[in-house]
N, C-alpha and C. Protein backbone atom coordinates (compact mmCIF):
# COMPACT_ATOMS: atom_id res chain seq x y z
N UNK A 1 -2.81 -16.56 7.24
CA UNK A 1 -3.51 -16.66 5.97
C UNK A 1 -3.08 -17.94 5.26
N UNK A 2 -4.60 -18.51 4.96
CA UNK A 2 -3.81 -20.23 4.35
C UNK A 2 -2.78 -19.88 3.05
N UNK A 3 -3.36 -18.89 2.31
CA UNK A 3 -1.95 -18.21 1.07
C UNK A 3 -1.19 -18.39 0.96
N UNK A 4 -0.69 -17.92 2.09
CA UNK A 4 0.71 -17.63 2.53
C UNK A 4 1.26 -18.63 3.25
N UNK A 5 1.13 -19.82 3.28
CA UNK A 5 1.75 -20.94 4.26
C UNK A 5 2.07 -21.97 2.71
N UNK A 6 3.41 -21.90 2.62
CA UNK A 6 3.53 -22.65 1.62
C UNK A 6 3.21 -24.68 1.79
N UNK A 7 2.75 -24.84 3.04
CA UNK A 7 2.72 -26.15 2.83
C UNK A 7 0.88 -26.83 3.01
N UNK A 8 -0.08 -25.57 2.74
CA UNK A 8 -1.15 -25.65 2.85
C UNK A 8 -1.98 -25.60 1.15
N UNK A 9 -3.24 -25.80 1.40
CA UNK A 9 -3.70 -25.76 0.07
C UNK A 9 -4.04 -24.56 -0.72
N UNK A 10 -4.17 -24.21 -1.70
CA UNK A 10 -3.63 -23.53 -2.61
C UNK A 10 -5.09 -22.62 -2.84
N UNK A 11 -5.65 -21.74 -2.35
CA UNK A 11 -6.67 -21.14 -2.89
C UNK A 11 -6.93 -19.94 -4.20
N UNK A 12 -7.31 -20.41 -4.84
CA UNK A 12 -7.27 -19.35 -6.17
C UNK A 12 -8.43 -18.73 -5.74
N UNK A 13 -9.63 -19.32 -5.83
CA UNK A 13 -10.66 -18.17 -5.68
C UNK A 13 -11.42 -18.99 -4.78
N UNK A 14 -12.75 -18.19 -3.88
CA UNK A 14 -13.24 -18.80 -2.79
C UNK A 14 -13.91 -20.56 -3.20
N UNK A 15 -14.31 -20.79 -4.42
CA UNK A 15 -14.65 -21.63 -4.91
C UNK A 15 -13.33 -22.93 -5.56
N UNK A 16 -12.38 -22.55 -5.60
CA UNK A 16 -11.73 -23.10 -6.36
C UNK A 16 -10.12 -23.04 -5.63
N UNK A 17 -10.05 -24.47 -4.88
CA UNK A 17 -8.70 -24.87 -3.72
C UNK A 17 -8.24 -25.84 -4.49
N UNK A 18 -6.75 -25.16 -4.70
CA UNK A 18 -5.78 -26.96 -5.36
C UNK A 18 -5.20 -27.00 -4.07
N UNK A 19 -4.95 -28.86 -4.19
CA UNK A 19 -5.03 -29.27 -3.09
C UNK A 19 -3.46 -29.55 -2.99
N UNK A 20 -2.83 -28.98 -1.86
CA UNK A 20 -1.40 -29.61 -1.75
C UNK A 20 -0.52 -30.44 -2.27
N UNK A 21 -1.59 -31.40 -2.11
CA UNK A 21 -1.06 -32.84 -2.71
C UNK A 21 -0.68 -32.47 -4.26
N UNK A 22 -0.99 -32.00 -5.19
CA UNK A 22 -0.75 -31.67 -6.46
C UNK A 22 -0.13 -30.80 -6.47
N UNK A 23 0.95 -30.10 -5.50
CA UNK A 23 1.80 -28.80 -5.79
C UNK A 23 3.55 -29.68 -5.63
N UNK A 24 4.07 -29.73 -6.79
CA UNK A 24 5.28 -30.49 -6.38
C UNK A 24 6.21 -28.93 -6.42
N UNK A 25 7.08 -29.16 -5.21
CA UNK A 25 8.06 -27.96 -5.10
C UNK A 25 9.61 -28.96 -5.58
N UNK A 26 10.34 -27.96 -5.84
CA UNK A 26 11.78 -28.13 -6.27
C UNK A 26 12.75 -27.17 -5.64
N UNK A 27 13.78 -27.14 -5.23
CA UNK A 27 14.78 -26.30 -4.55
C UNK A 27 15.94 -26.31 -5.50
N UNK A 28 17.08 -25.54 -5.43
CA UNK A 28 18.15 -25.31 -5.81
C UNK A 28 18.69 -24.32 -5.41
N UNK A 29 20.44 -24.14 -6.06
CA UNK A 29 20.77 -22.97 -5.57
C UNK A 29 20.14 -21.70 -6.40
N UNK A 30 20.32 -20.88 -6.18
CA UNK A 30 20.19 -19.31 -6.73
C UNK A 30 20.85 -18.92 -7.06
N UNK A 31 21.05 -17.91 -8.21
CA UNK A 31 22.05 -16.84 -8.62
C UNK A 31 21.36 -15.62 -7.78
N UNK A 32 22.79 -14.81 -8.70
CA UNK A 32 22.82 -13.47 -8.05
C UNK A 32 23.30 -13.27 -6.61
N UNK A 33 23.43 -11.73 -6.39
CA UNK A 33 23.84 -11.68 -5.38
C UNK A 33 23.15 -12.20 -3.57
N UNK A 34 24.02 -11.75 -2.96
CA UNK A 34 23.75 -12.48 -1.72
C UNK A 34 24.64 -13.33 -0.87
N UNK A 35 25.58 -13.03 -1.04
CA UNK A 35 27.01 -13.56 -0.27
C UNK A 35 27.26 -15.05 -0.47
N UNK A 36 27.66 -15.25 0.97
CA UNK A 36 27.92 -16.56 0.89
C UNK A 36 26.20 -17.25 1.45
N UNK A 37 25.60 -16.71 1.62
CA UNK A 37 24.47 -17.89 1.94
C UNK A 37 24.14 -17.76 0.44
N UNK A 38 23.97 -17.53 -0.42
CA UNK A 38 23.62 -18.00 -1.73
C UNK A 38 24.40 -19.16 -2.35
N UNK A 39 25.54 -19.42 -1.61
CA UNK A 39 26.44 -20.53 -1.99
C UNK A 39 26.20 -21.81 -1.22
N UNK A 40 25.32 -21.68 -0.01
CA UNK A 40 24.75 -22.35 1.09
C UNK A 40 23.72 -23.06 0.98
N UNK A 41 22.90 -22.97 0.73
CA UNK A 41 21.15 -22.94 0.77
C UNK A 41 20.70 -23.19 -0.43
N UNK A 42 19.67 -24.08 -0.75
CA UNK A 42 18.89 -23.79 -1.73
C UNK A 42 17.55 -22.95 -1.72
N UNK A 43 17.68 -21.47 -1.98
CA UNK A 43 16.87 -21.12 -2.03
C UNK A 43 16.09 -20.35 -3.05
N UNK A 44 16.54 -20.88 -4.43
CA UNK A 44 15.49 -20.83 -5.82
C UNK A 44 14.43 -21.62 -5.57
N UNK A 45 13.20 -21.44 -5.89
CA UNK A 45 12.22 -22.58 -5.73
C UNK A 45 11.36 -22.66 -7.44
N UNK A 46 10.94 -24.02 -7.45
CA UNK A 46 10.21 -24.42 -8.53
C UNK A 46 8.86 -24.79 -8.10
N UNK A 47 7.86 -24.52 -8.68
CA UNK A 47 6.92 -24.83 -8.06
C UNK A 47 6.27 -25.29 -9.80
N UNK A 48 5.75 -26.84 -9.70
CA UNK A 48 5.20 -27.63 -10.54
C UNK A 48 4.00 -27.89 -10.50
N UNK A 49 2.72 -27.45 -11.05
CA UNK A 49 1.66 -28.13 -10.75
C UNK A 49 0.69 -28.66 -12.17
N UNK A 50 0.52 -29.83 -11.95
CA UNK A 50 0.30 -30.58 -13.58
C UNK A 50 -1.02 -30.16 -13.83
N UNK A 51 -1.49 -28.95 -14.51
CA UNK A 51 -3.27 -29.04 -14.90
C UNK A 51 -3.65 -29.67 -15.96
N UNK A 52 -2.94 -30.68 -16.55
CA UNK A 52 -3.65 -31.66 -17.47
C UNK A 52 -4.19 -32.43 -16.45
N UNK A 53 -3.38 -32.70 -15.76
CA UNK A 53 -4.32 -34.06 -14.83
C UNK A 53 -4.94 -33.61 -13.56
N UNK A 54 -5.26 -32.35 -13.34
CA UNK A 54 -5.65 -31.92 -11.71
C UNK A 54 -7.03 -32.55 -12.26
N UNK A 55 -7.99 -32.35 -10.89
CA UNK A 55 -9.04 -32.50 -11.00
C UNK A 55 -9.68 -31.48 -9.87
N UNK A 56 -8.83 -30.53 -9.49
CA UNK A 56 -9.28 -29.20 -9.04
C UNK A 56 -9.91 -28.17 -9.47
N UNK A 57 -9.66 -28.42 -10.90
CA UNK A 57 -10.93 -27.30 -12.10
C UNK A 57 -11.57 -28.00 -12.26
N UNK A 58 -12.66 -27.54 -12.48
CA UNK A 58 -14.28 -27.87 -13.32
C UNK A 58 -13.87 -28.33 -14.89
N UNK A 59 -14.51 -29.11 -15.22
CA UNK A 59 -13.82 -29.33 -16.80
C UNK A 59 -13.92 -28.03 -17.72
N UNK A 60 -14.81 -26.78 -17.32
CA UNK A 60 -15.36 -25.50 -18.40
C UNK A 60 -13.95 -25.06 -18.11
N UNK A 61 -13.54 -24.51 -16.87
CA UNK A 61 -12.24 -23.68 -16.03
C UNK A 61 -11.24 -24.57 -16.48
N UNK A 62 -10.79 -25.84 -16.61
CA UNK A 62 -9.71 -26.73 -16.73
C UNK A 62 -9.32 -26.73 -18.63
N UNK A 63 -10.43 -26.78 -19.46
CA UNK A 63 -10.27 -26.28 -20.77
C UNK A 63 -9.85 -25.00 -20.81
N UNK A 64 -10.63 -24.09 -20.34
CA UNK A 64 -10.15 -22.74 -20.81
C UNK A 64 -8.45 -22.53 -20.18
N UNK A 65 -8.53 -22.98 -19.00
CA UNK A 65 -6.73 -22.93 -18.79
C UNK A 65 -6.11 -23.00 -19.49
N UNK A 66 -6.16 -24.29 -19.90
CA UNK A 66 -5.40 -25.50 -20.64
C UNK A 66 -5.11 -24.36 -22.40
N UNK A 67 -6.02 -23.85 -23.11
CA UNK A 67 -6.12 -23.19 -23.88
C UNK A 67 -5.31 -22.00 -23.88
N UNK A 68 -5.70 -21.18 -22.77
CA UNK A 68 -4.92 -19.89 -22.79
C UNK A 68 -3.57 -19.87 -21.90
N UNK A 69 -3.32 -21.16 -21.36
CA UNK A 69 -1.94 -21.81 -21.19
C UNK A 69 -0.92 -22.12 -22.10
N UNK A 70 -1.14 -22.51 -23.17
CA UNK A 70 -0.93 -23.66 -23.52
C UNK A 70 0.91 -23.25 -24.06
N UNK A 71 0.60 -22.04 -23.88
CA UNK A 71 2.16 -21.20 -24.63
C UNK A 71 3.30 -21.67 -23.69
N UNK A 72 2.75 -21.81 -22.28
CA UNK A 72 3.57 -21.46 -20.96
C UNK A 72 3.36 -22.76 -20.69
N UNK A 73 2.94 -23.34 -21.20
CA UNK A 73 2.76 -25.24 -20.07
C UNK A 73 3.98 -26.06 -20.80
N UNK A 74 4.63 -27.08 -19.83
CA UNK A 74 5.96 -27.46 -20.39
C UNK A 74 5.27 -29.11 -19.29
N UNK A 75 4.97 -29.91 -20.98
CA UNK A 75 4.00 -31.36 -20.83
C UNK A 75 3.01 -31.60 -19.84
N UNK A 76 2.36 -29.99 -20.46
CA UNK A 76 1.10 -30.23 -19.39
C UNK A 76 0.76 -29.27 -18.43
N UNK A 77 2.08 -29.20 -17.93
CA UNK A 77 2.84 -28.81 -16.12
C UNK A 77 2.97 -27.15 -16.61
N UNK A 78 1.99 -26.43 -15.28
CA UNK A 78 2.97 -24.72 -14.99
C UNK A 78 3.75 -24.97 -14.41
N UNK A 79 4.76 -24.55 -14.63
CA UNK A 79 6.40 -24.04 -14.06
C UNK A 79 6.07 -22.56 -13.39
N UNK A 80 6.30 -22.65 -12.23
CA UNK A 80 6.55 -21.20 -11.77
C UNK A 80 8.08 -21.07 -11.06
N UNK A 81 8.71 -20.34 -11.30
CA UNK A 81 10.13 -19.91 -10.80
C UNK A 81 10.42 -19.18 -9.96
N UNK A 82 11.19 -18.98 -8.71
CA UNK A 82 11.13 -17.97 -8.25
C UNK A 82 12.50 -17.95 -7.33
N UNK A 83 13.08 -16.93 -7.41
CA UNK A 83 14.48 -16.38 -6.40
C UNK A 83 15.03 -15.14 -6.34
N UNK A 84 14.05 -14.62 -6.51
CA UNK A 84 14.32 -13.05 -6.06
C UNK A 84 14.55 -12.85 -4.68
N UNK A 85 14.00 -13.59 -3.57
CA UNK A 85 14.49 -13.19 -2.32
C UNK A 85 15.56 -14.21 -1.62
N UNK A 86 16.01 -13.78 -0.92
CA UNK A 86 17.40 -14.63 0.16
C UNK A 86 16.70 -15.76 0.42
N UNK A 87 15.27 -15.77 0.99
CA UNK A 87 14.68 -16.84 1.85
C UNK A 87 14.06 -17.55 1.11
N UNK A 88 14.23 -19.08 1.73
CA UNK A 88 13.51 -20.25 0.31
C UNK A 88 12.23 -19.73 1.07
N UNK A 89 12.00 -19.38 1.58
CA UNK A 89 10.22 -19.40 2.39
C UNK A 89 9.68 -17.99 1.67
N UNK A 90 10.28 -17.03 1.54
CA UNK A 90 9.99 -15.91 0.35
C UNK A 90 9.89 -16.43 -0.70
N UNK A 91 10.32 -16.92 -1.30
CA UNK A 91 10.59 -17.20 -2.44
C UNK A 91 9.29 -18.46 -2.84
N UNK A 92 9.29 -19.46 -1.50
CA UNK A 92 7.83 -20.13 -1.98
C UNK A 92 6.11 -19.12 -1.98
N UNK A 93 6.46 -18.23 -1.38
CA UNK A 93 5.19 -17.36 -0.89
C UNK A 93 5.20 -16.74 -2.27
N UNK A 94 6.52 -16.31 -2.99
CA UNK A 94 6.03 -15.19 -4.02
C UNK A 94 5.79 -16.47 -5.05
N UNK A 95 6.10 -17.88 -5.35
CA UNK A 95 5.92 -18.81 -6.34
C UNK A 95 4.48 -18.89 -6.24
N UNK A 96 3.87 -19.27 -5.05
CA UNK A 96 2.73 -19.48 -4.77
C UNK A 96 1.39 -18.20 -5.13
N UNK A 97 1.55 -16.85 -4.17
CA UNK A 97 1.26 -15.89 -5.46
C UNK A 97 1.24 -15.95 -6.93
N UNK A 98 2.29 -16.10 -7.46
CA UNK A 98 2.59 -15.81 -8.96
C UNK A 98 1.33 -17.49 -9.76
N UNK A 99 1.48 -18.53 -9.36
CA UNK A 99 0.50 -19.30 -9.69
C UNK A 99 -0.66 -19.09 -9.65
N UNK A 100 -1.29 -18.36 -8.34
CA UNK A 100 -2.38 -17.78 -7.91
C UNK A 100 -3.13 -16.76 -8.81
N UNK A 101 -2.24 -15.65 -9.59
CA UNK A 101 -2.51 -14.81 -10.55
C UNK A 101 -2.51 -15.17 -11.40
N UNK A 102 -1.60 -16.42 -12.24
CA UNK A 102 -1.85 -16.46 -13.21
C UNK A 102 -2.90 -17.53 -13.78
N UNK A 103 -3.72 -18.54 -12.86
CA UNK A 103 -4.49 -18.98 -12.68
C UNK A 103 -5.56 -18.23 -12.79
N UNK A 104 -6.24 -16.84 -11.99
CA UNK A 104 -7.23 -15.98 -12.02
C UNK A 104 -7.27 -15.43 -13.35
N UNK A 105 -6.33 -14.98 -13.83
CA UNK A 105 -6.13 -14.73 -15.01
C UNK A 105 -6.45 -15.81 -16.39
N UNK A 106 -6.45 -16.66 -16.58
CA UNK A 106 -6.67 -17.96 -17.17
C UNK A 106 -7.89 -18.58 -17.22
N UNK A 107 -8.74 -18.41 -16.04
CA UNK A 107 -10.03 -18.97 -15.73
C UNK A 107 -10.94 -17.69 -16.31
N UNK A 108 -10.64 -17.07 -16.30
CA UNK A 108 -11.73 -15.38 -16.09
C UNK A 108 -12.46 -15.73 -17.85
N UNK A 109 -13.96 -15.58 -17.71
CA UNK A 109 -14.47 -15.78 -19.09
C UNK A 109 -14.11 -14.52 -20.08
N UNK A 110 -13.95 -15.14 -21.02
CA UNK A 110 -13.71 -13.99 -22.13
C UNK A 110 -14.75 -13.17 -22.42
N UNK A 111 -14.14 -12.14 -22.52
CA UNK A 111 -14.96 -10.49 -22.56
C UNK A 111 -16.30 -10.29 -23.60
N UNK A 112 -17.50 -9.84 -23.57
CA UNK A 112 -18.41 -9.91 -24.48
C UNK A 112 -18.03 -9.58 -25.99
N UNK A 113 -18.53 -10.20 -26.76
CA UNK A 113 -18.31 -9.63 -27.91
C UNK A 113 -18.81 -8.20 -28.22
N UNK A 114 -17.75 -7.78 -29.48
CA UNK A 114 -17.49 -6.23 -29.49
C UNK A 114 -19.44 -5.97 -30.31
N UNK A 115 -19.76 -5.17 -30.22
CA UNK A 115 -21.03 -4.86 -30.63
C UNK A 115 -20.28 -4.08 -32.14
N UNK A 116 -20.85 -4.36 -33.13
CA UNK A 116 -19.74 -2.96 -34.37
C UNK A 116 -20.78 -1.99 -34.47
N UNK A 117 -20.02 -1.12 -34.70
CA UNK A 117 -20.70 -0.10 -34.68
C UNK A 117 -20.54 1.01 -36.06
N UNK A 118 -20.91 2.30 -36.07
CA UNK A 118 -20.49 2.96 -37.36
C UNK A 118 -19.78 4.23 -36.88
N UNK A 119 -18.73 4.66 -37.57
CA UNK A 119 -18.74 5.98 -37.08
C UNK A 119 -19.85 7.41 -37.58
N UNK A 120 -20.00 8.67 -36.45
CA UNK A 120 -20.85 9.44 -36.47
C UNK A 120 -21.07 10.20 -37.75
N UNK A 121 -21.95 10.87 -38.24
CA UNK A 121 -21.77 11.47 -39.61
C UNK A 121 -20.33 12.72 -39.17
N UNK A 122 -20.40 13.14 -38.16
CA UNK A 122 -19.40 14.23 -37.87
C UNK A 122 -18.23 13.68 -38.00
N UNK A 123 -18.18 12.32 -37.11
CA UNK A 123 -16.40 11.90 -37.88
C UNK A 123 -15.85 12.03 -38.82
N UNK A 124 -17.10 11.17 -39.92
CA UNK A 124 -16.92 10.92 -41.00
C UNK A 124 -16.46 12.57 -41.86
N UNK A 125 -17.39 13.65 -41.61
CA UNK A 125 -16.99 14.69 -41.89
C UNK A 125 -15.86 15.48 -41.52
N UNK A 126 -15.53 15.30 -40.41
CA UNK A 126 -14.01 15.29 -40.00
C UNK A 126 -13.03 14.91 -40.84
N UNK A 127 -12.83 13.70 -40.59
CA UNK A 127 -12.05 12.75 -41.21
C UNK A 127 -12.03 13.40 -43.46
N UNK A 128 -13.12 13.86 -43.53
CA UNK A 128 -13.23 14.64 -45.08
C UNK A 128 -12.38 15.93 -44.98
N UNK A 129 -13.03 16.24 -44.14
CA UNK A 129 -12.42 18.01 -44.60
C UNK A 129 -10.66 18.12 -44.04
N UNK A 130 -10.38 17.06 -43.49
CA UNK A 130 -9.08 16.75 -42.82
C UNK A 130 -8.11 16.33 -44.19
N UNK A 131 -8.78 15.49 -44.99
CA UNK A 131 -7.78 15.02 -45.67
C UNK A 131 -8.33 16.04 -47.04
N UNK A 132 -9.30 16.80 -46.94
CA UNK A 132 -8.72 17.96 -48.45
C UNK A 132 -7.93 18.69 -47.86
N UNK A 133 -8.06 19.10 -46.68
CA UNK A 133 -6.86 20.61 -46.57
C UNK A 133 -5.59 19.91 -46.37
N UNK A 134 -5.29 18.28 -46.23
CA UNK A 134 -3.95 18.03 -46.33
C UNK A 134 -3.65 17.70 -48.04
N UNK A 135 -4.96 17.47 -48.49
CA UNK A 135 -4.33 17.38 -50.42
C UNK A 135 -4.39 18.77 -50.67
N UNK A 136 -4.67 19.82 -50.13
CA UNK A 136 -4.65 21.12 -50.69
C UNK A 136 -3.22 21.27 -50.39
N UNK A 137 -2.77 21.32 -49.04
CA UNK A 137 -0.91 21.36 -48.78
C UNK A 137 -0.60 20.64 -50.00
N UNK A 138 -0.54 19.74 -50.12
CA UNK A 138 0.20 18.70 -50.67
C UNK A 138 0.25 19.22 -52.04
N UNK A 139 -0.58 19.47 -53.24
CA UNK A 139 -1.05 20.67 -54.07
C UNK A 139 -0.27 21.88 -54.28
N UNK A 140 -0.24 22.56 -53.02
CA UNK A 140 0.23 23.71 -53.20
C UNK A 140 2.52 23.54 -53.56
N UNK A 141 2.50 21.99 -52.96
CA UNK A 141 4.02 22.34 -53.08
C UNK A 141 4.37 21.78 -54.74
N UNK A 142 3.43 21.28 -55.39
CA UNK A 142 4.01 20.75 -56.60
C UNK A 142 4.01 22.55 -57.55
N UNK A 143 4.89 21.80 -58.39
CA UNK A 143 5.51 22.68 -59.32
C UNK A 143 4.45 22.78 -60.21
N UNK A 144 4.13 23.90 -60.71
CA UNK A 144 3.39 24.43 -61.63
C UNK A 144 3.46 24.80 -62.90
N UNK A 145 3.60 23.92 -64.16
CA UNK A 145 4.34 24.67 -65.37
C UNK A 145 4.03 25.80 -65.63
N UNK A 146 5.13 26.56 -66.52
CA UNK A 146 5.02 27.70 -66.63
C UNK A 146 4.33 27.74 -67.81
N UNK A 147 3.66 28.71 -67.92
CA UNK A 147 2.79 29.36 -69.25
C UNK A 147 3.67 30.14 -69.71
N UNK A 148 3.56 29.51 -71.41
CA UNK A 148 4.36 30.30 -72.09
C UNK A 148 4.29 32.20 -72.13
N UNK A 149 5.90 32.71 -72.17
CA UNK A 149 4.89 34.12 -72.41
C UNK A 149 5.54 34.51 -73.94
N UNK A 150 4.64 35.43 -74.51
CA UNK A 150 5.15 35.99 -76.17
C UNK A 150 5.81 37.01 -75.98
């Protein structure tokens, strides 16, 4: 699966391939456990890819990113992180995923607008007879002066 081959191009959706060339990776070591090959290996991975300047989105898809990015972009650039597993080659497969989703997520058009609506006369009558029998409680606990007696 091209996906899953971290040194191939990058498919988000059948229409829409970033191209290798624009995926800069980074290595280091890792925390956490994992013996001594965690002291060995770099196998944290960074995965950098600049969508201010790709030209892999459409300019409609490349705005709306850019927009509902904009919290998570660091000069421009997604940062994706990843070292949850021992293997730098895990670890690029789940970076590469995690870009993948949050890309689909980012592009997807925003949801129709809400239609308003009213509530039913029965709610509304609900919602009435609900709040006298809670002012009737409420009523019943106050103190009542006393009437004088002769």
């Amino acid at each position: 699966m091209a996906a899953e081959r971290p040194g191939a191009d990058l498919q988000v959706t059948p229409e829409l391939v970033i191209p290798a060339a624009e995926l800069l990776w980074r290595f280091s070591r890792s925390s956490g456990p994992g013996g001594q090959n965690v002291n060995r290996t770099d196998s944290r991975v960074e995965l950098v890819w600049d969508l201010a300047a790709s030209d892999a989105l459409p300019p409609l898809l490349k705005s709306r990113a850019l927009r509902r990015l904009e919290g998570e972009l660091v000069s421009g650039c997604v940062v994706i992180a990843a070292s949850e597993q021992r293997s730098q080659w895990q670890n690029r497969v789940a970076a590469r995923r995690r870009l993948v989703a949050l890309l689909q997520a980012a592009i997807q058009p925003p949801p129709p607008p809400r239609r308003p609506t009213r509530p039913t006369r029965g709610s509304v009558e609900r919602r009435l007879v609900a709040k006298k029998r809670r002012s009737a409680i409420k009523d019943q606990r106050r103190a009542r002066p006393q009437l004088p007696t002769d």
